[in-house]
N, C-alpha and C. Protein backbone atom coordinates (compact mmCIF):
# COMPACT_ATOMS: atom_id res chain seq x y z
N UNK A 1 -1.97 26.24 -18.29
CA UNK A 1 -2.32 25.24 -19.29
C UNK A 1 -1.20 24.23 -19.48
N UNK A 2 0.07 24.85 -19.52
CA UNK A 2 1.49 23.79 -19.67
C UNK A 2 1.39 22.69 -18.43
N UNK A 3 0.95 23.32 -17.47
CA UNK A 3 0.99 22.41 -16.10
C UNK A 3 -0.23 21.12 -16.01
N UNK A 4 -1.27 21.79 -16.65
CA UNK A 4 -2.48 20.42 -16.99
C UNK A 4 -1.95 19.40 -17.85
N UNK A 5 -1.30 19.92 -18.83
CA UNK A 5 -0.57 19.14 -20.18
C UNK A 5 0.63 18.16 -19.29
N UNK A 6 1.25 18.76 -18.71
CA UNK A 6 2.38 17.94 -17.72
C UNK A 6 1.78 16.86 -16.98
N UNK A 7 0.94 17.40 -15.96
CA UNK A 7 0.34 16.60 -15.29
C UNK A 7 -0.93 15.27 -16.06
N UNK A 8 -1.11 15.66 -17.03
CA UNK A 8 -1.43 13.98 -17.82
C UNK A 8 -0.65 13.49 -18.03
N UNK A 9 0.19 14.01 -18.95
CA UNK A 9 1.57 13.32 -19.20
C UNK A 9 2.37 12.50 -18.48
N UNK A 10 2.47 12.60 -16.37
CA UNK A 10 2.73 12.45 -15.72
C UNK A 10 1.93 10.71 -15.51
N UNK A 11 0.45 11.72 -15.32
CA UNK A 11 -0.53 10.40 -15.00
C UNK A 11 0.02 9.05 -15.71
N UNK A 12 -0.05 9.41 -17.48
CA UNK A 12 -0.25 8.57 -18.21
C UNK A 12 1.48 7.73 -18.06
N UNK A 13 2.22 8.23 -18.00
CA UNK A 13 3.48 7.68 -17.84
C UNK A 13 3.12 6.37 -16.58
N UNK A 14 2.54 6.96 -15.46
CA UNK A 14 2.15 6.52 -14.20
C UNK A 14 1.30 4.77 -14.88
N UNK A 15 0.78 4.66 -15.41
CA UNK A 15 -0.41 3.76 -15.73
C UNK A 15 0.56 3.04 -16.83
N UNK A 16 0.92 3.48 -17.34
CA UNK A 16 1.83 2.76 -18.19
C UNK A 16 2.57 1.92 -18.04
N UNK A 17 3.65 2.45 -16.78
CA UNK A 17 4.55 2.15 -16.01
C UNK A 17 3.99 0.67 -15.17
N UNK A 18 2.65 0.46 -14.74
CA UNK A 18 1.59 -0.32 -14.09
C UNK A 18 1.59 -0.90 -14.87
N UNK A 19 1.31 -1.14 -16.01
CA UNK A 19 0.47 -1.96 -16.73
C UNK A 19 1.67 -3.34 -17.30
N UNK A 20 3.14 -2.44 -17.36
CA UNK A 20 3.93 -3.68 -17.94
C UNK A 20 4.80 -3.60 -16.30
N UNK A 21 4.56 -3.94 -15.10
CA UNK A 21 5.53 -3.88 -14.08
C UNK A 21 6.29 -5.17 -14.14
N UNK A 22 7.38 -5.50 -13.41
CA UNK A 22 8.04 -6.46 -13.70
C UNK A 22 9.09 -6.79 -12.42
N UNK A 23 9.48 -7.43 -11.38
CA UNK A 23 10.04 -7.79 -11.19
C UNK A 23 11.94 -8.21 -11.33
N UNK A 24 12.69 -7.36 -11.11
CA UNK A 24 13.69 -7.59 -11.64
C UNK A 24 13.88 -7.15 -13.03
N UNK A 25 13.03 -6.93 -13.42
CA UNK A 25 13.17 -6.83 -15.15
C UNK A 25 12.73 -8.54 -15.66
N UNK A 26 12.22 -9.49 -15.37
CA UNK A 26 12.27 -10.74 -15.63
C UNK A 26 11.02 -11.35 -15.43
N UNK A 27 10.61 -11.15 -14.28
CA UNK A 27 9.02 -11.57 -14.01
C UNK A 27 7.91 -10.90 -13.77
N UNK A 28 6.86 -10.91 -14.93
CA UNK A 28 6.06 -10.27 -15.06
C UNK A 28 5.28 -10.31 -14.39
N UNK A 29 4.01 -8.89 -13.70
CA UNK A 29 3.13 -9.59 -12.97
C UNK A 29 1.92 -10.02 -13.91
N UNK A 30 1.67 -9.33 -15.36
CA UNK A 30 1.29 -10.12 -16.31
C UNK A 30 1.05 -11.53 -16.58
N UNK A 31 2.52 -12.10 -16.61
CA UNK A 31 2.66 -13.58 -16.45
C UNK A 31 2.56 -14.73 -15.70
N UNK A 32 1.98 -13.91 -14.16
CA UNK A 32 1.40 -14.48 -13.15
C UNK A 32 2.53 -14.65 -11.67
N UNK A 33 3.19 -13.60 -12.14
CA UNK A 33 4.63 -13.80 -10.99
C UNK A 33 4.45 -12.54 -9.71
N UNK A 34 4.59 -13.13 -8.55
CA UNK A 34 4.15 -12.66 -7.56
C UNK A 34 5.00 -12.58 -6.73
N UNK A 35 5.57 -11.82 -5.91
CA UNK A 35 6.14 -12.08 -4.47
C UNK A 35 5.42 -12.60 -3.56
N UNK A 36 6.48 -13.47 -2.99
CA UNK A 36 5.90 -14.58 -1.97
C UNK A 36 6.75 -14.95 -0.88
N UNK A 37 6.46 -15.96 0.41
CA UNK A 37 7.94 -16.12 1.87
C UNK A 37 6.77 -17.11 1.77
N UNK A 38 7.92 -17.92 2.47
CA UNK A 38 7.41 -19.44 2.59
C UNK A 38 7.04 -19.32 4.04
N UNK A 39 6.32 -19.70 4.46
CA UNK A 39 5.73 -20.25 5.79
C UNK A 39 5.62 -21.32 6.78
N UNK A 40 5.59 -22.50 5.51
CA UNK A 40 5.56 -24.07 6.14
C UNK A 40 6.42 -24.98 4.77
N UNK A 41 6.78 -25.66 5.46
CA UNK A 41 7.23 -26.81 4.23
C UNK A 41 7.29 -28.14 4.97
N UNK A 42 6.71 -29.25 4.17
CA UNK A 42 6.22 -30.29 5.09
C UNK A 42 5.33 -31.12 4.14
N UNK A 43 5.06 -32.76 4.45
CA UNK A 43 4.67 -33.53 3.17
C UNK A 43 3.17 -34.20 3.74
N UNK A 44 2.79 -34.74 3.17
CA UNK A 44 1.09 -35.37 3.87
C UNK A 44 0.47 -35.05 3.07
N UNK A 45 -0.70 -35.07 3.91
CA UNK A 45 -2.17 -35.13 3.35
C UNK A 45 -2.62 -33.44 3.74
N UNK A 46 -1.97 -32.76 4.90
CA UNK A 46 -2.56 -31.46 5.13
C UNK A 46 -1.98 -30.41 4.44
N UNK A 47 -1.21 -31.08 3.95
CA UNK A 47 -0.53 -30.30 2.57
C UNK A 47 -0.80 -30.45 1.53
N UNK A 48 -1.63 -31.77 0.65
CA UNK A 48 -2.00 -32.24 -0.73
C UNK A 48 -3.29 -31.38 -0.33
N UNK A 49 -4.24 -31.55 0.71
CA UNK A 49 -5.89 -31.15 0.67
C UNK A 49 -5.78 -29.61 0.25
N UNK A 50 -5.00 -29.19 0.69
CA UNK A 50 -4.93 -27.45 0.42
C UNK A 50 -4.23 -27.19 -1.03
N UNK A 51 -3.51 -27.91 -1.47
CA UNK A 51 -3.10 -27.88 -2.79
C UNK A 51 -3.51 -26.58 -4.01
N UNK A 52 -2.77 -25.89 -4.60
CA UNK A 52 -2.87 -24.51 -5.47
C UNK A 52 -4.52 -25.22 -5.97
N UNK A 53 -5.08 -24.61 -6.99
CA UNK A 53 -6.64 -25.47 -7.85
C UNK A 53 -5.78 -25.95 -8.96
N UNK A 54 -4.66 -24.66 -9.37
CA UNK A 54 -4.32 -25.65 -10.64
C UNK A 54 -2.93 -26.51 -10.57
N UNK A 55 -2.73 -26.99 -9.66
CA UNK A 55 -1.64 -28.09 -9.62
C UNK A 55 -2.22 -29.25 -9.64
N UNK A 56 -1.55 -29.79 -10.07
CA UNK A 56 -2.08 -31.94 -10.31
C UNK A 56 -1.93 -32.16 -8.73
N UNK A 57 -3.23 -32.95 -8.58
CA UNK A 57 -3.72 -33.56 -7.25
C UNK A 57 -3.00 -34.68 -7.16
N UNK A 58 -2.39 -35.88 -8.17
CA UNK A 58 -1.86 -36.88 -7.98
C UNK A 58 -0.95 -36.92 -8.51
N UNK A 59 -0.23 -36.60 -7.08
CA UNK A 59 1.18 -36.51 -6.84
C UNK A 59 1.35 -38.00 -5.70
N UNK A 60 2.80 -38.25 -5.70
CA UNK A 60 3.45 -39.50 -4.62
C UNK A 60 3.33 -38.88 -3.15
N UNK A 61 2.93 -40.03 -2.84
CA UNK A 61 2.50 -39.92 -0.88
C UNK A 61 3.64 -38.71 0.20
N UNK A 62 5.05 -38.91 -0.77
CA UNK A 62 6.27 -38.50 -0.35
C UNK A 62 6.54 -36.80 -0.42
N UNK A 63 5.57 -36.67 -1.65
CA UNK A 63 5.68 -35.69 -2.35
C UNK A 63 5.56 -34.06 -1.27
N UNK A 64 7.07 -33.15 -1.12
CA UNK A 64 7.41 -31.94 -0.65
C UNK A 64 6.54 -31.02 -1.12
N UNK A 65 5.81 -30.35 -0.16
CA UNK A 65 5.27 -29.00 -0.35
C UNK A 65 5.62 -27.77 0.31
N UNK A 66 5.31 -26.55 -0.40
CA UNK A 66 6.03 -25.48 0.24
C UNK A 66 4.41 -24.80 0.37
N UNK A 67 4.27 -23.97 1.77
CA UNK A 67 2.88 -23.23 1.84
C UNK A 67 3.96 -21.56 1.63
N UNK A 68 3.36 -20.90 1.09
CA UNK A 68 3.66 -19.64 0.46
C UNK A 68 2.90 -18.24 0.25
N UNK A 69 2.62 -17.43 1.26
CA UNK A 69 1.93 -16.48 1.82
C UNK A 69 2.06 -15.21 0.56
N UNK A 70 1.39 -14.71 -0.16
CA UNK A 70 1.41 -13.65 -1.07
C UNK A 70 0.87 -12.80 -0.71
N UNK A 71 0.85 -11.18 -0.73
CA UNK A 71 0.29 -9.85 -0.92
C UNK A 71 0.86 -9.55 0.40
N UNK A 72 0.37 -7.99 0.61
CA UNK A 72 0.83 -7.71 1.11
C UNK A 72 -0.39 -7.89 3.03
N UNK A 73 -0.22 -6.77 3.77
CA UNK A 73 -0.33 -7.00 4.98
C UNK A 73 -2.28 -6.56 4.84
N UNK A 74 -2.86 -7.37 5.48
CA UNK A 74 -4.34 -7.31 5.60
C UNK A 74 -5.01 -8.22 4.10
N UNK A 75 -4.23 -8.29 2.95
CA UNK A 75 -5.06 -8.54 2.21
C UNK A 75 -4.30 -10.18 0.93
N UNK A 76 -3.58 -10.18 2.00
CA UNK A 76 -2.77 -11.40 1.77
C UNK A 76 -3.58 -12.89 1.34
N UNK A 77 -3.08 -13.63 0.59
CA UNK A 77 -3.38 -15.06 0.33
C UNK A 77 -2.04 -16.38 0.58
N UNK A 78 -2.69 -17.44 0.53
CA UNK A 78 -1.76 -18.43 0.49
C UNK A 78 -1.77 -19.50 -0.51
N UNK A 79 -0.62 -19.93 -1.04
CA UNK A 79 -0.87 -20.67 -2.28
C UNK A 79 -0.25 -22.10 -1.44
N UNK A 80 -0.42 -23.17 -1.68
CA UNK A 80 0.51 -24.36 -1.49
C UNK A 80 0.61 -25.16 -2.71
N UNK A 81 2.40 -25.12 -2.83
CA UNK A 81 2.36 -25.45 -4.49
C UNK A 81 3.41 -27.02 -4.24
N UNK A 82 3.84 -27.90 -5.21
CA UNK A 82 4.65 -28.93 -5.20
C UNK A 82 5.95 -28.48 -4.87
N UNK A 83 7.07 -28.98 -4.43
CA UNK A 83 8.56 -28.50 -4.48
C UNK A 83 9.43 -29.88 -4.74
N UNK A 84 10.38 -29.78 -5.15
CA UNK A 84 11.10 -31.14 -5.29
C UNK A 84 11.75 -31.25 -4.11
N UNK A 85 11.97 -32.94 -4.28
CA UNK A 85 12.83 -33.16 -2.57
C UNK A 85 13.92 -32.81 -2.30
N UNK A 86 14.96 -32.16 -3.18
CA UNK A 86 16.18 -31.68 -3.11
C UNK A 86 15.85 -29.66 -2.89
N UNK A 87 15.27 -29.36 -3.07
CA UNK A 87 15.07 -27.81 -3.07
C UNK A 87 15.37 -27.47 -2.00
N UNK A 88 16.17 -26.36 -2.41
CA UNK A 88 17.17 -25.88 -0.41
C UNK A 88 15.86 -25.05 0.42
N UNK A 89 14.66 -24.88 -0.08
CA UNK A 89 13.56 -23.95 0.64
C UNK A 89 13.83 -24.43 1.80
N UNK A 90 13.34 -23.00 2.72
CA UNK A 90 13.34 -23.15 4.50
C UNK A 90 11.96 -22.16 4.53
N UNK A 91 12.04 -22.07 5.65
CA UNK A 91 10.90 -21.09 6.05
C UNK A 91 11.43 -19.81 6.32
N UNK A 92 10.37 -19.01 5.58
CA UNK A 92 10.73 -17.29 5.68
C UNK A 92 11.35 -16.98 4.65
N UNK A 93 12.18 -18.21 3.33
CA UNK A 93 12.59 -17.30 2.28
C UNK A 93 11.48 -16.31 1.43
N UNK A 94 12.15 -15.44 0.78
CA UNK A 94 11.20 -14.63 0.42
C UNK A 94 11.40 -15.34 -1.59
N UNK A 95 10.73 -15.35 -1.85
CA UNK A 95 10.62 -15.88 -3.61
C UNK A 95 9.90 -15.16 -4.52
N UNK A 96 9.63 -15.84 -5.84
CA UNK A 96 9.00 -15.12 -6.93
C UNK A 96 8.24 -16.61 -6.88
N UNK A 97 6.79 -16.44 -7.41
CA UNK A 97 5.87 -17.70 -7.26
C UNK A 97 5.02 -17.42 -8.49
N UNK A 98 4.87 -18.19 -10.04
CA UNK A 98 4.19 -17.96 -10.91
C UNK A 98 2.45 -18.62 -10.42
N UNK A 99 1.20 -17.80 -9.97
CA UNK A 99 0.63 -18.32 -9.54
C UNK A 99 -0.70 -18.44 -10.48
N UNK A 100 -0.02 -18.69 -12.12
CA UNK A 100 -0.87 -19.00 -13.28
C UNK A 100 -0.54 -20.76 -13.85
N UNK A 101 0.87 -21.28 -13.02
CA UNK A 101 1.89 -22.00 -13.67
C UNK A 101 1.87 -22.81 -12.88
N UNK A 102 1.87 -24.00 -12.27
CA UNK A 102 2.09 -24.43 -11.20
C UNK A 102 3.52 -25.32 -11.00
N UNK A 103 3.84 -25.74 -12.67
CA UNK A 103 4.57 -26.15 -13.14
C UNK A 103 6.32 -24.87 -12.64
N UNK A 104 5.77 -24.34 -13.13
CA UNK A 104 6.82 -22.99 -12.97
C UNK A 104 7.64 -23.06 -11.29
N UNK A 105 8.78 -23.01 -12.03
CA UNK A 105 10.06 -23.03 -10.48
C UNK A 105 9.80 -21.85 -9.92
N UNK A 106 9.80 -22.09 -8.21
CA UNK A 106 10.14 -21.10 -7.64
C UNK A 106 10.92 -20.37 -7.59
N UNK A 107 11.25 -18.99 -7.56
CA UNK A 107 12.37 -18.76 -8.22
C UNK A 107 13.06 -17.87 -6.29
N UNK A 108 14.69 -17.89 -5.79
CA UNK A 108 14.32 -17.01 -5.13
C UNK A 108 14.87 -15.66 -5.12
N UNK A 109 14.21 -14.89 -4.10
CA UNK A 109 14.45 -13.20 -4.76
C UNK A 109 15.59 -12.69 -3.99
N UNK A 110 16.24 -12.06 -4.49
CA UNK A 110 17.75 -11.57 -4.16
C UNK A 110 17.55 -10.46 -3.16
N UNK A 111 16.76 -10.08 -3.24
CA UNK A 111 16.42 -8.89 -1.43
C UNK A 111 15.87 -9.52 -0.88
């Protein structure tokens, strides 16, 4: 009976633990923060057409984008969000990407 009592206890710790996960201690996946590696970075039109849904469409002709591959292997997505023209991004960094925010800096991740 002590061992059924443990083993919820266990579960429920388990789900708990899920429900507030976090990133560093800093970015929630709550708050829409995701791990992400950049893929492409590059300016145009084949970069505005694919654009996140919630980023502003009118942006300058000039305007830097980063394409940014999320989840993990088989079940992955891609976001393409704005970047400023000074941002040291390359391809293959690995980042934190708020993908509720569009506004929200990329942030990048220390592993």
């Amino acid at each position: 009976m002590k061992l059924i009592g443990l083993l919820v206890s266990i579960a429920g710790l388990s789900l708990t633990g899920c429900a507030n996960s976090s990133y560093e201690g800093r970015y929630a996946w709550g708050d829409g923060w995701r791990l992400g590696r950049i893929t492409a970075i590059g300016v145009g039109s084949d970069f505005q057409e694919k654009l996140a849904k919630n980023c502003n469409a009118t942006l300058p002709a000039d305007q830097r984008f980063a394409k940014v591959r999320l989840g993990g292997s088989g079940h992955g997505f891609w976001r393409t969000v704005p970047i400023q023209s000074d941002a040291p991004w390359r391809e293959n960094d690995g980042l934190y990407i708020n993908v509720l925010d569009c506004d929200a800096p990329l942030i990048p991740r220390l592993n």
